[in-house]
N, C-alpha and C. Protein backbone atom coordinates (compact mmCIF):
# COMPACT_ATOMS: atom_id res chain seq x y z
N UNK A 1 0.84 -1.18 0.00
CA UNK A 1 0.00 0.00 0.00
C UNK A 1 0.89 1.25 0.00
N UNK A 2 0.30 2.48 -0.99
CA UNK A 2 1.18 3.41 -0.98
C UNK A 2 1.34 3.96 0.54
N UNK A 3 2.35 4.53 0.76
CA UNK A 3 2.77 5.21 2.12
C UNK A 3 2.19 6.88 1.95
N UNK A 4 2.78 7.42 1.01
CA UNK A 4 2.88 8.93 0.47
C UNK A 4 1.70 9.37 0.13
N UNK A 5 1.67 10.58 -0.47
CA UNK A 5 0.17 11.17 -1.05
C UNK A 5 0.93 12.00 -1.93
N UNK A 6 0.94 12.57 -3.18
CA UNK A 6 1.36 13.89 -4.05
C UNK A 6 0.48 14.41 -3.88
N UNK A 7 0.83 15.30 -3.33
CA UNK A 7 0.13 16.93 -1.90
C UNK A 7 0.65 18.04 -2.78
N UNK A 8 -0.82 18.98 -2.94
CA UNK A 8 -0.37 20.58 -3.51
C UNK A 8 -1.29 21.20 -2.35
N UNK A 9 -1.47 22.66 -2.13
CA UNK A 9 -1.82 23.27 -1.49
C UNK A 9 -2.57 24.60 -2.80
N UNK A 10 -3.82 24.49 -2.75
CA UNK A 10 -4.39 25.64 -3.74
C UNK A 10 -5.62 26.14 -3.67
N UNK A 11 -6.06 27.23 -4.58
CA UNK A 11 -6.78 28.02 -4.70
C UNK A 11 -8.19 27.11 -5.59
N UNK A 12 -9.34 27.22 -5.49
CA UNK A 12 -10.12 26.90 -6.39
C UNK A 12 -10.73 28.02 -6.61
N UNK A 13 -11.13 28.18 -8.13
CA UNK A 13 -12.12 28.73 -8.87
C UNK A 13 -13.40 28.79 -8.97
N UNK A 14 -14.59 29.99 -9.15
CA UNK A 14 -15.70 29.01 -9.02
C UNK A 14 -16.07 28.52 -10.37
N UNK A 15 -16.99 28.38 -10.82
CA UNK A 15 -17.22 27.44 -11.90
C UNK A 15 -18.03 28.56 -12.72
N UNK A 16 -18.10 29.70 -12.94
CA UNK A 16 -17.92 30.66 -13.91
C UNK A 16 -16.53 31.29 -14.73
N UNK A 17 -15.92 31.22 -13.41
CA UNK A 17 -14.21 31.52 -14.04
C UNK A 17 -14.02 30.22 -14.80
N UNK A 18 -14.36 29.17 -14.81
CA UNK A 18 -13.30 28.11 -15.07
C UNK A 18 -14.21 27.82 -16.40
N UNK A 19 -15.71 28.10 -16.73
CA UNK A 19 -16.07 28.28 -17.79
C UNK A 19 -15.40 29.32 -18.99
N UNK A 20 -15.36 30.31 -17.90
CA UNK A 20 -14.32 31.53 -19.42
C UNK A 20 -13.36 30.97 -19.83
N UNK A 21 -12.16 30.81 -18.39
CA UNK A 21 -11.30 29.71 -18.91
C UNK A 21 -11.31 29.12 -19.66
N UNK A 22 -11.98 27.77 -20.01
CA UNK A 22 -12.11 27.21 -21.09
C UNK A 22 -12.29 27.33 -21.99
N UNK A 23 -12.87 28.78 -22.31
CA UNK A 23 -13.01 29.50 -23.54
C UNK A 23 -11.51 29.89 -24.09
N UNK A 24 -10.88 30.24 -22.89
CA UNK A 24 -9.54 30.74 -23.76
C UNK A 24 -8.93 29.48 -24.04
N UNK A 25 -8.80 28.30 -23.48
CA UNK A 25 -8.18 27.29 -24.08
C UNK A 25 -9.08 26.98 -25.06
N UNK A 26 -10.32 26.54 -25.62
CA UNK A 26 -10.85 26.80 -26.85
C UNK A 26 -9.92 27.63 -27.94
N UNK A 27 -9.75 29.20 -27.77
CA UNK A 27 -9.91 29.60 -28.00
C UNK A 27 -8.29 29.37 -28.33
N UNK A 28 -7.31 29.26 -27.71
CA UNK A 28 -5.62 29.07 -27.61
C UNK A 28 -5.50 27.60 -28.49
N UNK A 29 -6.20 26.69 -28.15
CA UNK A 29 -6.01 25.34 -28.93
C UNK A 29 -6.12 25.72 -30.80
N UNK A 30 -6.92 26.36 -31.13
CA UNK A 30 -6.96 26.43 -32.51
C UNK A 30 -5.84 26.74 -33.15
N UNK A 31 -4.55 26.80 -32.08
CA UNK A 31 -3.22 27.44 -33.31
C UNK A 31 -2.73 25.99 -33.41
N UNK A 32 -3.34 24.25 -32.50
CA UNK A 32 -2.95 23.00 -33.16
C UNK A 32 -2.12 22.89 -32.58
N UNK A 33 -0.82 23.88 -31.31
CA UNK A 33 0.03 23.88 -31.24
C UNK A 33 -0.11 22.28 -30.62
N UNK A 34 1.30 21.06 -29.78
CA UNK A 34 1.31 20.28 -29.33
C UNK A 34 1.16 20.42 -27.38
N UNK A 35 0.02 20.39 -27.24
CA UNK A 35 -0.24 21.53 -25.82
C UNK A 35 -1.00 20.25 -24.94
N UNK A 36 -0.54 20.00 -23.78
CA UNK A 36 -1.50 19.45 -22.93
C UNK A 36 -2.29 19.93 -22.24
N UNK A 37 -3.40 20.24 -22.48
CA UNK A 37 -4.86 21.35 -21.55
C UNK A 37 -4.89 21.10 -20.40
N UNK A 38 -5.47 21.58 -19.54
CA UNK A 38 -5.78 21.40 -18.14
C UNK A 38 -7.23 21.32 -18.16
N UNK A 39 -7.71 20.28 -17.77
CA UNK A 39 -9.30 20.28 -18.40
C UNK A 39 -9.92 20.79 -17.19
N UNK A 40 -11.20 21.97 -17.52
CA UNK A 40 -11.86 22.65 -16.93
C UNK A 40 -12.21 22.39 -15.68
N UNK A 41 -12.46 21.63 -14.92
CA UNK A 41 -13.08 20.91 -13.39
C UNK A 41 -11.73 20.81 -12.62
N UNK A 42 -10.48 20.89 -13.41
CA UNK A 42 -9.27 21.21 -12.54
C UNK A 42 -8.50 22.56 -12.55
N UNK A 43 -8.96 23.17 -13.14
CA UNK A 43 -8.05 24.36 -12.81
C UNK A 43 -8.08 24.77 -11.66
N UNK A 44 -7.39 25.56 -11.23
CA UNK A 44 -6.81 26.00 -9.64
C UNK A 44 -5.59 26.74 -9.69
N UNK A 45 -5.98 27.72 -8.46
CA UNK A 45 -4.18 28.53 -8.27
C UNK A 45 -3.28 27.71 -7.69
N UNK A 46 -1.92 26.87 -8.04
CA UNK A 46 -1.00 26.92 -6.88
C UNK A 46 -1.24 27.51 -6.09
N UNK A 47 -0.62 27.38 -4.54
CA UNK A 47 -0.23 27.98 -3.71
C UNK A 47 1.25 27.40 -3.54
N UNK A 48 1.33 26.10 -3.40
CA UNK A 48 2.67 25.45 -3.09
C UNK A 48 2.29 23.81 -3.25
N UNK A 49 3.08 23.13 -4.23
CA UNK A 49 3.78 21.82 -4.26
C UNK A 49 4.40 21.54 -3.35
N UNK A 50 3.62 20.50 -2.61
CA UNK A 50 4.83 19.46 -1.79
C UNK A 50 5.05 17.84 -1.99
N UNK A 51 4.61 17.67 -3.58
CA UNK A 51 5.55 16.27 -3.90
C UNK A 51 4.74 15.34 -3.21
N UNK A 52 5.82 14.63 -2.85
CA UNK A 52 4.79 12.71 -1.90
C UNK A 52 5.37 13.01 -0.58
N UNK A 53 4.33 13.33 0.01
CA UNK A 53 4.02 13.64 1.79
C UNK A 53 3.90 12.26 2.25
N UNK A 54 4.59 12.04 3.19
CA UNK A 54 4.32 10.53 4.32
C UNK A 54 2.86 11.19 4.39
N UNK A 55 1.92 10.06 4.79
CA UNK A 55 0.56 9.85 4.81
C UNK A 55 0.55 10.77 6.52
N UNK A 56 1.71 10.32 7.31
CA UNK A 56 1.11 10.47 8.49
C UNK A 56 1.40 11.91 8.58
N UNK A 57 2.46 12.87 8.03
CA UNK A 57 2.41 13.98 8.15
C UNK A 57 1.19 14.89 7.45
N UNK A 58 0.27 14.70 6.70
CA UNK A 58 -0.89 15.45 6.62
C UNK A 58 -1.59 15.63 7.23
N UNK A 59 -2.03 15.23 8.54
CA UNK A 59 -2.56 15.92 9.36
C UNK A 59 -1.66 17.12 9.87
N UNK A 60 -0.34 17.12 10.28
CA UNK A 60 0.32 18.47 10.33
C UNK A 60 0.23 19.52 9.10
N UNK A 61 0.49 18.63 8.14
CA UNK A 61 0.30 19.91 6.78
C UNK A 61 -1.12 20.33 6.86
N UNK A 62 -1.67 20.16 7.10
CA UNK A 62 -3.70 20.32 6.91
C UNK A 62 -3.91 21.25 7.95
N UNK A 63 -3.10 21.15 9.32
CA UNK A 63 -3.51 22.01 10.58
C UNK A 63 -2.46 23.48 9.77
N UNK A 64 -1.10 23.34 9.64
CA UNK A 64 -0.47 24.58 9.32
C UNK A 64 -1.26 25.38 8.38
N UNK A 65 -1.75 24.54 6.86
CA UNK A 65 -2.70 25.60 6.22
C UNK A 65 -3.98 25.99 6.68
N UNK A 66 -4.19 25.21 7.63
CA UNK A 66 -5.31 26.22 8.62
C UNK A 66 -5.25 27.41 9.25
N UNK A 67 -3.65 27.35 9.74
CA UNK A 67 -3.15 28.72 10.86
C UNK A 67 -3.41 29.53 9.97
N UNK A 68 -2.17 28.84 8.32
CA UNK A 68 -2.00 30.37 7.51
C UNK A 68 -3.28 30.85 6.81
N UNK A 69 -3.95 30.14 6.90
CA UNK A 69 -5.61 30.47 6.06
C UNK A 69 -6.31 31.82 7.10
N UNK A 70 -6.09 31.48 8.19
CA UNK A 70 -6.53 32.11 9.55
C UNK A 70 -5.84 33.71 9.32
N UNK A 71 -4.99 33.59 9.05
CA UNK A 71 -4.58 35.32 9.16
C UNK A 71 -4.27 36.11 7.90
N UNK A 72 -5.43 35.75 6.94
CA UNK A 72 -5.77 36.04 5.50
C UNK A 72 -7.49 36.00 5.74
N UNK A 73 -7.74 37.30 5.04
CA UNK A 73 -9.32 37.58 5.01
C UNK A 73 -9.67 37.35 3.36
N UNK A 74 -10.93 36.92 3.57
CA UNK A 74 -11.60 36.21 2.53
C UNK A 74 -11.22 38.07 1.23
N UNK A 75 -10.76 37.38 0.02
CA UNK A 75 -10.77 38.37 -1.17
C UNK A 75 -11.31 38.29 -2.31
N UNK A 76 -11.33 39.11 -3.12
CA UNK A 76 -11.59 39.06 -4.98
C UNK A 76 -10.61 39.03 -5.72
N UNK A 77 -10.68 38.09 -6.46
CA UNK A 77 -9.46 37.67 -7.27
C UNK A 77 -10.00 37.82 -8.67
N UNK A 78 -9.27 38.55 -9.53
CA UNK A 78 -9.61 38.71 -10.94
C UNK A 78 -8.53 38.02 -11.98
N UNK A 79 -9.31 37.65 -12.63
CA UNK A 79 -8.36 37.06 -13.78
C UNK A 79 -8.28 37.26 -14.81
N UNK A 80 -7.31 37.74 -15.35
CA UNK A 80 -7.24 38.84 -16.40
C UNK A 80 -5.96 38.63 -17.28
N UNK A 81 -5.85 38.10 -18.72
CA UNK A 81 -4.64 38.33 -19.40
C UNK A 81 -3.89 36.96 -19.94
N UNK A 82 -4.09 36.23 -20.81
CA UNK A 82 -3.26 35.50 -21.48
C UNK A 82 -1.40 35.72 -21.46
N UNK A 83 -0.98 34.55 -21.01
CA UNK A 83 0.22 34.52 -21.08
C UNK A 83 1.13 33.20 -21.20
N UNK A 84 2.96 33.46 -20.98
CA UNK A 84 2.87 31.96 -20.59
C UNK A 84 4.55 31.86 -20.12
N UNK A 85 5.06 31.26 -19.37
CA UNK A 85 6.05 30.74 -19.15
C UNK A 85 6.97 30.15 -19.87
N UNK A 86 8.37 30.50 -20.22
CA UNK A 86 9.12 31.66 -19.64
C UNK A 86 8.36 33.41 -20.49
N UNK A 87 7.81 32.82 -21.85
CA UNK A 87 7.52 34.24 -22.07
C UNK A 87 6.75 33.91 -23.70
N UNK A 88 5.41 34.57 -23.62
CA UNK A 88 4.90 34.29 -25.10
C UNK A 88 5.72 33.83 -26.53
N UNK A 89 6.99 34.26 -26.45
CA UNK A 89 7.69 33.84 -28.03
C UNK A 89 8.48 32.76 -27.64
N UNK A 90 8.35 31.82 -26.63
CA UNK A 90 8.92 30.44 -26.78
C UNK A 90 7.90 29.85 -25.59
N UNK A 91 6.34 29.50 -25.63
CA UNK A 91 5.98 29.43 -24.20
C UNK A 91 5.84 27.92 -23.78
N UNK A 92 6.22 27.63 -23.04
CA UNK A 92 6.28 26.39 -22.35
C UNK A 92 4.91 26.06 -21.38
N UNK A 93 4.55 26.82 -20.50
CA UNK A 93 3.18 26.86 -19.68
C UNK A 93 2.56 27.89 -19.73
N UNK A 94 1.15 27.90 -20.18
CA UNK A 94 0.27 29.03 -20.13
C UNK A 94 -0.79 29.05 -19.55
N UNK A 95 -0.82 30.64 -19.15
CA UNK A 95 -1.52 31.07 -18.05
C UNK A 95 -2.09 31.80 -18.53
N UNK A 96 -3.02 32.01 -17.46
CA UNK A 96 -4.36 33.32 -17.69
C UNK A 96 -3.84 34.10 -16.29
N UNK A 97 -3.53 35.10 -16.29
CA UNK A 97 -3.08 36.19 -14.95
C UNK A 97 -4.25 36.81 -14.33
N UNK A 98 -3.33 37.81 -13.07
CA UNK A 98 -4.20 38.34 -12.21
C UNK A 98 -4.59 39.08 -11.93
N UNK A 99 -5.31 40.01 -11.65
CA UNK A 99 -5.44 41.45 -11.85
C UNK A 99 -5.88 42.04 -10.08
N UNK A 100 -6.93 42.60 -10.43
CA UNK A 100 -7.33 42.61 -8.54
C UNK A 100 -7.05 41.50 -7.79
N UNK A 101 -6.09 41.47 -6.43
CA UNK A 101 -6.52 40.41 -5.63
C UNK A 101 -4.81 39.98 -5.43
N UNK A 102 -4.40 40.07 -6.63
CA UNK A 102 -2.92 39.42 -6.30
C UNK A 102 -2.01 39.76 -5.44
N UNK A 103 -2.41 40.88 -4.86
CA UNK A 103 -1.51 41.35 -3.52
C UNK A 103 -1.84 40.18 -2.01
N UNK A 104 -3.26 40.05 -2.70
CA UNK A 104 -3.78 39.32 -1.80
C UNK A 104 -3.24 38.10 -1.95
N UNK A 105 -3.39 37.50 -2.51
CA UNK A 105 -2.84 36.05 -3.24
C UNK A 105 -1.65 35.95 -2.89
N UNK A 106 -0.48 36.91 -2.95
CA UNK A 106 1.22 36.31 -2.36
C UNK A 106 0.69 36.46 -1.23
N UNK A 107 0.11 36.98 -0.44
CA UNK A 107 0.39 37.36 1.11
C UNK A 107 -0.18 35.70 1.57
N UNK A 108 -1.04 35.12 0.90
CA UNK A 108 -1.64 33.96 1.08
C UNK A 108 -0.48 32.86 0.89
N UNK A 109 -0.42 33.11 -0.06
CA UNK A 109 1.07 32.24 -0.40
C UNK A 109 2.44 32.21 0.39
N UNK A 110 2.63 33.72 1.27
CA UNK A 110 3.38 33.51 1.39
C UNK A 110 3.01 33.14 3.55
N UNK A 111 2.06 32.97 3.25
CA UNK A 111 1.38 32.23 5.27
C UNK A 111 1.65 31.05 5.31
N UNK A 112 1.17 30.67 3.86
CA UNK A 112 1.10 29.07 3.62
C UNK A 112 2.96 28.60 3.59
N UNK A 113 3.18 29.66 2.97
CA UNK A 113 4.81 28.84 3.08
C UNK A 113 6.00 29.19 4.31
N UNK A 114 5.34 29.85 5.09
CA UNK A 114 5.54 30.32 6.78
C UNK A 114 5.46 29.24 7.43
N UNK A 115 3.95 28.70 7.07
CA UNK A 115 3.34 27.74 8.19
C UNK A 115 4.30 26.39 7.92
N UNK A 116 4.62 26.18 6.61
CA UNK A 116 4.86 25.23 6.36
C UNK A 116 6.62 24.89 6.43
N UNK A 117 7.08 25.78 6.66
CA UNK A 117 8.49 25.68 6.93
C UNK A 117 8.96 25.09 7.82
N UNK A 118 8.23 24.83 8.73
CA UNK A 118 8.13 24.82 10.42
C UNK A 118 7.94 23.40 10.31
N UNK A 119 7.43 22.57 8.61
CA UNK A 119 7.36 21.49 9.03
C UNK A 119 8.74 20.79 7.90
N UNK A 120 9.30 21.85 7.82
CA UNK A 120 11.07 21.29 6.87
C UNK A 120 10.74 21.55 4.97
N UNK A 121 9.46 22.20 4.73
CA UNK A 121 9.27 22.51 3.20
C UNK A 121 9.87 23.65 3.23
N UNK A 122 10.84 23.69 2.28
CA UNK A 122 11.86 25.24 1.64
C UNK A 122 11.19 25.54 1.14
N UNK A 123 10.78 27.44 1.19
CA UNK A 123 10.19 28.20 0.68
C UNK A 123 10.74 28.23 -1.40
N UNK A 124 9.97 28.30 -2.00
CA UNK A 124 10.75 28.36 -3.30
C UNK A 124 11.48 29.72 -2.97
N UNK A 125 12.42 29.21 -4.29
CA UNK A 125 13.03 30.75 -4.11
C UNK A 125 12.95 31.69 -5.14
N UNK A 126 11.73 31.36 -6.53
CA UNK A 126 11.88 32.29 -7.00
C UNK A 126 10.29 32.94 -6.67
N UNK A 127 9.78 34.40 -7.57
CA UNK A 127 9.49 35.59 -7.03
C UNK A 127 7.82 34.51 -7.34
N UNK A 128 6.63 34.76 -6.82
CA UNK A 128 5.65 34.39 -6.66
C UNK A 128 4.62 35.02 -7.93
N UNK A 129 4.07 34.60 -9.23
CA UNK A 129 3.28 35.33 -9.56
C UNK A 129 1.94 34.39 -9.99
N UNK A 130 0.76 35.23 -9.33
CA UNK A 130 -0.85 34.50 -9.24
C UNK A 130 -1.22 34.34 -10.65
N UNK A 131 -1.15 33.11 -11.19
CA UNK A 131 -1.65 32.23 -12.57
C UNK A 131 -2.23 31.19 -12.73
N UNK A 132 -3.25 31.10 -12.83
CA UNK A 132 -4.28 29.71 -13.70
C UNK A 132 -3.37 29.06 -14.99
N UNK A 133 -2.73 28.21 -14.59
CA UNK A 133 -2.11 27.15 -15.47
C UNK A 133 -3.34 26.68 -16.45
N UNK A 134 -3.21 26.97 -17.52
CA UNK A 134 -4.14 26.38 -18.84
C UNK A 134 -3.77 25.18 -19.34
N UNK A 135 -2.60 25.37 -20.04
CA UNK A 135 -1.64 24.16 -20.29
C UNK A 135 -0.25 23.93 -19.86
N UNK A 136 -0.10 22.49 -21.08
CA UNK A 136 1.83 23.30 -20.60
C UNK A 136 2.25 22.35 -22.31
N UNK A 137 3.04 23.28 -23.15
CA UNK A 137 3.30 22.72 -24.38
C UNK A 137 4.19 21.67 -24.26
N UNK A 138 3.75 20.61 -25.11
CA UNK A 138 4.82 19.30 -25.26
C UNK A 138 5.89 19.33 -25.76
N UNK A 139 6.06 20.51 -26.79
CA UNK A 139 7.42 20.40 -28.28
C UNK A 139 7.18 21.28 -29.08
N UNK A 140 8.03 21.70 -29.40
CA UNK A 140 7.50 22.52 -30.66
C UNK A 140 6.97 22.28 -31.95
N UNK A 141 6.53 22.75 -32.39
CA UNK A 141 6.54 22.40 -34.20
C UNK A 141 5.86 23.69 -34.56
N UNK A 142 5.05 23.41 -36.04
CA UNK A 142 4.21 24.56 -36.53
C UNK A 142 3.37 25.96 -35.50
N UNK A 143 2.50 24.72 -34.92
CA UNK A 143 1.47 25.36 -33.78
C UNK A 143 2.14 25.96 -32.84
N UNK A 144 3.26 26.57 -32.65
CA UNK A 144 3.55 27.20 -31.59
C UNK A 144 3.79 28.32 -32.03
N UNK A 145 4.09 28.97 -33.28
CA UNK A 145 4.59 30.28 -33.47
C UNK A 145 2.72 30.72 -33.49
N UNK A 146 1.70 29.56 -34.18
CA UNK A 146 0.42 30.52 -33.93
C UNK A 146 -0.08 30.69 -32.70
N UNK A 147 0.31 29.93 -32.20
CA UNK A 147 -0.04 29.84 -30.55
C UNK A 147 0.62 31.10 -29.63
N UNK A 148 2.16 31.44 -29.78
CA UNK A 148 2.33 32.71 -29.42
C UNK A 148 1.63 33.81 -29.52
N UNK A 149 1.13 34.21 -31.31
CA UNK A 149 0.12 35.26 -31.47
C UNK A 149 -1.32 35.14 -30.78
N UNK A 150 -1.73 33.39 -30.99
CA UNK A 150 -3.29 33.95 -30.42
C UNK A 150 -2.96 34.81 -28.46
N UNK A 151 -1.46 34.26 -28.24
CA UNK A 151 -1.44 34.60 -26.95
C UNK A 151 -1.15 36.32 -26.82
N UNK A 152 -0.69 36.57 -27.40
CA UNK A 152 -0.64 38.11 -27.72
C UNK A 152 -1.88 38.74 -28.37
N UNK A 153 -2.68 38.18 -28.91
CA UNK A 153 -4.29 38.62 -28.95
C UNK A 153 -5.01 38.64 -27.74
N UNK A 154 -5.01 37.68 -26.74
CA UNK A 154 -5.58 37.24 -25.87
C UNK A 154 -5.29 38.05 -24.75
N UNK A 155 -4.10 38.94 -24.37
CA UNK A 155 -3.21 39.80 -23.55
C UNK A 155 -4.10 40.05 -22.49
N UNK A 156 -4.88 40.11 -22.74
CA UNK A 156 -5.76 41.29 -21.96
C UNK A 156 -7.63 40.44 -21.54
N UNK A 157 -7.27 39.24 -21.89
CA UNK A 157 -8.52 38.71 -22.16
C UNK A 157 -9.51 38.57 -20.52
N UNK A 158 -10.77 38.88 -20.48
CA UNK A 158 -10.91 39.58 -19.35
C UNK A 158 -11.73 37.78 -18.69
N UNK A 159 -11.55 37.08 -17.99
CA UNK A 159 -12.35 35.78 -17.15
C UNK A 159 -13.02 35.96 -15.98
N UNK A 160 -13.09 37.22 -15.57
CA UNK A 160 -14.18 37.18 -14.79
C UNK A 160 -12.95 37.30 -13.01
N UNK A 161 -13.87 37.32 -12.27
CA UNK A 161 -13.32 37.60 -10.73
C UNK A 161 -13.96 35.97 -9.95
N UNK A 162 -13.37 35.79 -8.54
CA UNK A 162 -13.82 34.36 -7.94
C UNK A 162 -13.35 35.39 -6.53
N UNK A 163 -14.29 34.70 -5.73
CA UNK A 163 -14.41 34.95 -4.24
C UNK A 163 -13.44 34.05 -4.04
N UNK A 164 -12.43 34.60 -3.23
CA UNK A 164 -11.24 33.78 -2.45
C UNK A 164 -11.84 33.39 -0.84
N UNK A 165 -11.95 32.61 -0.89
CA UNK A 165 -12.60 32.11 0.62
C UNK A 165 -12.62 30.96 1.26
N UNK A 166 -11.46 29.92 0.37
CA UNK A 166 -10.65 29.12 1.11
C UNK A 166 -9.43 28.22 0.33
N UNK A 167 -9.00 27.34 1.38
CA UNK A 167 -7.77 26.98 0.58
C UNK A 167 -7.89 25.72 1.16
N UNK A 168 -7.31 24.89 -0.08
CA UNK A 168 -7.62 23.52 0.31
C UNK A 168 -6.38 22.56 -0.45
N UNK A 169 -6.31 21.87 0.65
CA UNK A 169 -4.95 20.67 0.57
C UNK A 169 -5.24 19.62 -0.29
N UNK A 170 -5.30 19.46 -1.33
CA UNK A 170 -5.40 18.44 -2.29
C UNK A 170 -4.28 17.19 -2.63
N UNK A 171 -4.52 16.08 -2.70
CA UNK A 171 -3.73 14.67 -3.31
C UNK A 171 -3.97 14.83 -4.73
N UNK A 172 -2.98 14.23 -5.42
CA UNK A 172 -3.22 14.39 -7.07
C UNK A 172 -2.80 12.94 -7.13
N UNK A 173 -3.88 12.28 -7.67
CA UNK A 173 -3.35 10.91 -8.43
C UNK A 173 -3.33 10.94 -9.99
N UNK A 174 -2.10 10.65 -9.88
CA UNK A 174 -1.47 10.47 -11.99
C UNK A 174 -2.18 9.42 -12.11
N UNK A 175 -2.91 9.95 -13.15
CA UNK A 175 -3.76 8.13 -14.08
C UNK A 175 -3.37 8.32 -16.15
N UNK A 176 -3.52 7.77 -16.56
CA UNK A 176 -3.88 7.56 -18.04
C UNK A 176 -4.49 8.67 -18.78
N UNK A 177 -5.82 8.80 -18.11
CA UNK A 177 -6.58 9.88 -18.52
C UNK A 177 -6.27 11.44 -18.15
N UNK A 178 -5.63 11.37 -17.08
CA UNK A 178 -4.93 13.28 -16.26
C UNK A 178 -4.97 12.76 -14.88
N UNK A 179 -4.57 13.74 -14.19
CA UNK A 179 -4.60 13.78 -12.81
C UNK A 179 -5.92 13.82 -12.36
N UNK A 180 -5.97 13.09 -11.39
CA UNK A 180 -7.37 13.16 -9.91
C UNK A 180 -7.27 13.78 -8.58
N UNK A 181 -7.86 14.99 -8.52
CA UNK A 181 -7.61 15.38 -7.90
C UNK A 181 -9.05 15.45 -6.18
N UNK A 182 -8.37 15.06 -4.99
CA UNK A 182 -8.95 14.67 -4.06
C UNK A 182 -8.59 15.76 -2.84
N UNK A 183 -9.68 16.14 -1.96
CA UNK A 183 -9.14 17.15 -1.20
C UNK A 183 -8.89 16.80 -0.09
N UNK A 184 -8.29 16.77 0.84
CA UNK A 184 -7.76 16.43 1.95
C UNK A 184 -8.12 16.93 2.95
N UNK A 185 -8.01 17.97 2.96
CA UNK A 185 -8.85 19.39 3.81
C UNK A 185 -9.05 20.61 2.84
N UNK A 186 -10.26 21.33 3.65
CA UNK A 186 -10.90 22.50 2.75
C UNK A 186 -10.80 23.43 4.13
N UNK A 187 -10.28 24.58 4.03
CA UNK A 187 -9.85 25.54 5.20
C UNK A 187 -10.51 27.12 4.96
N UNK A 188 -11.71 27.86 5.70
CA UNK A 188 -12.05 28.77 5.31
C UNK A 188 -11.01 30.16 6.05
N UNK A 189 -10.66 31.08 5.04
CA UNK A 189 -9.75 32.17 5.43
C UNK A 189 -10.46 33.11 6.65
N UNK A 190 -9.64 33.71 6.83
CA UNK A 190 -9.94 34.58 7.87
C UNK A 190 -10.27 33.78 9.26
């Protein structure tokens, strides 16, 4: 029997954002590029990856993102803007960005990775920025130089706002079909 769990710590969407969403991947898929989607019922903000957790330490990880949930008040998070990792003219992972709220969003991010230090997870070390992962491209070929432009059309593409009002510890099981994702604990802010 597995021992571990592959543990993230994140944001959910409500299910109007994650409808627009899907519009822009609709809407991003037509350049054919070789892109693996993030299918709609999973999107979510990171907060923090922690890999395969011993089973028995999630109850400590589940209580810490409780503390840090605790001294973060419920916000509006807007999502706003096509993009992608490292940068539209070679993009590797694409995102839809943040507009209102993201001040809010590191400060969240950065409780969660306070709380969690305390249990031996290193803070990342690079700079934090609030993104809805859409896809993430496989390779290049044809479809990626159109795929840059629809992403530079898209710049600004407006998805709507989501009530931030909790954060929840999720297991991801890798299958065939995508990841499954299961929540572990659901923690309301403030």
């Amino acid at each position: 029997m597995k021992q571990t769990a592959r543990t993230f710590i994140a944001v959910e969407m409500d299910e109007s954002v994650r409808g627009t969403a899907a519009g822009l991947i609709r809407a991003l898929a037509a350049s054919q590029a070789d892109v693996k989607w993030i299918e709609p019922h999973n999107l979510h903000l990171t907060l923090k990856f922690l890999g395969e957790v011993p089973l028995e330490e999630i109850p400590a990880v589940c209580k810490a993102v409780e503390r840090a949930a605790a001294r973060i008040e419920p916000f509006r998070l807007e999502l706003v803007g096509a993009g992608a990792f490292p940068n539209i003219r070679r993009p590797r992972t694409l995102w839809l960005g943040a507009g209102e709220g993201q001040v809010e969003m590191a400060a969240l991010k950065q409780a969660v990775e306070h709380g969690l230090k305390k249990l031996g997870y290193r803070p990342e070390g690079r700079k934090f920025k609030t993104h809805l992962t859409l896809g993430r491209v496989r390779r290049g070929g044809p479809g990626v130089a159109r795929l840059s432009e629809l992403l530079a059309e898209h710049g600004s593409y407006q998805a709507g706002a989501s009530a931030v009002e909790e954060v929840t510890v999720f297991a991801s099981e890798l299958t065939k079909e995508g990841p499954v994702y299961s929540a572990l604990s659901r923690t309301e802010l403030g």
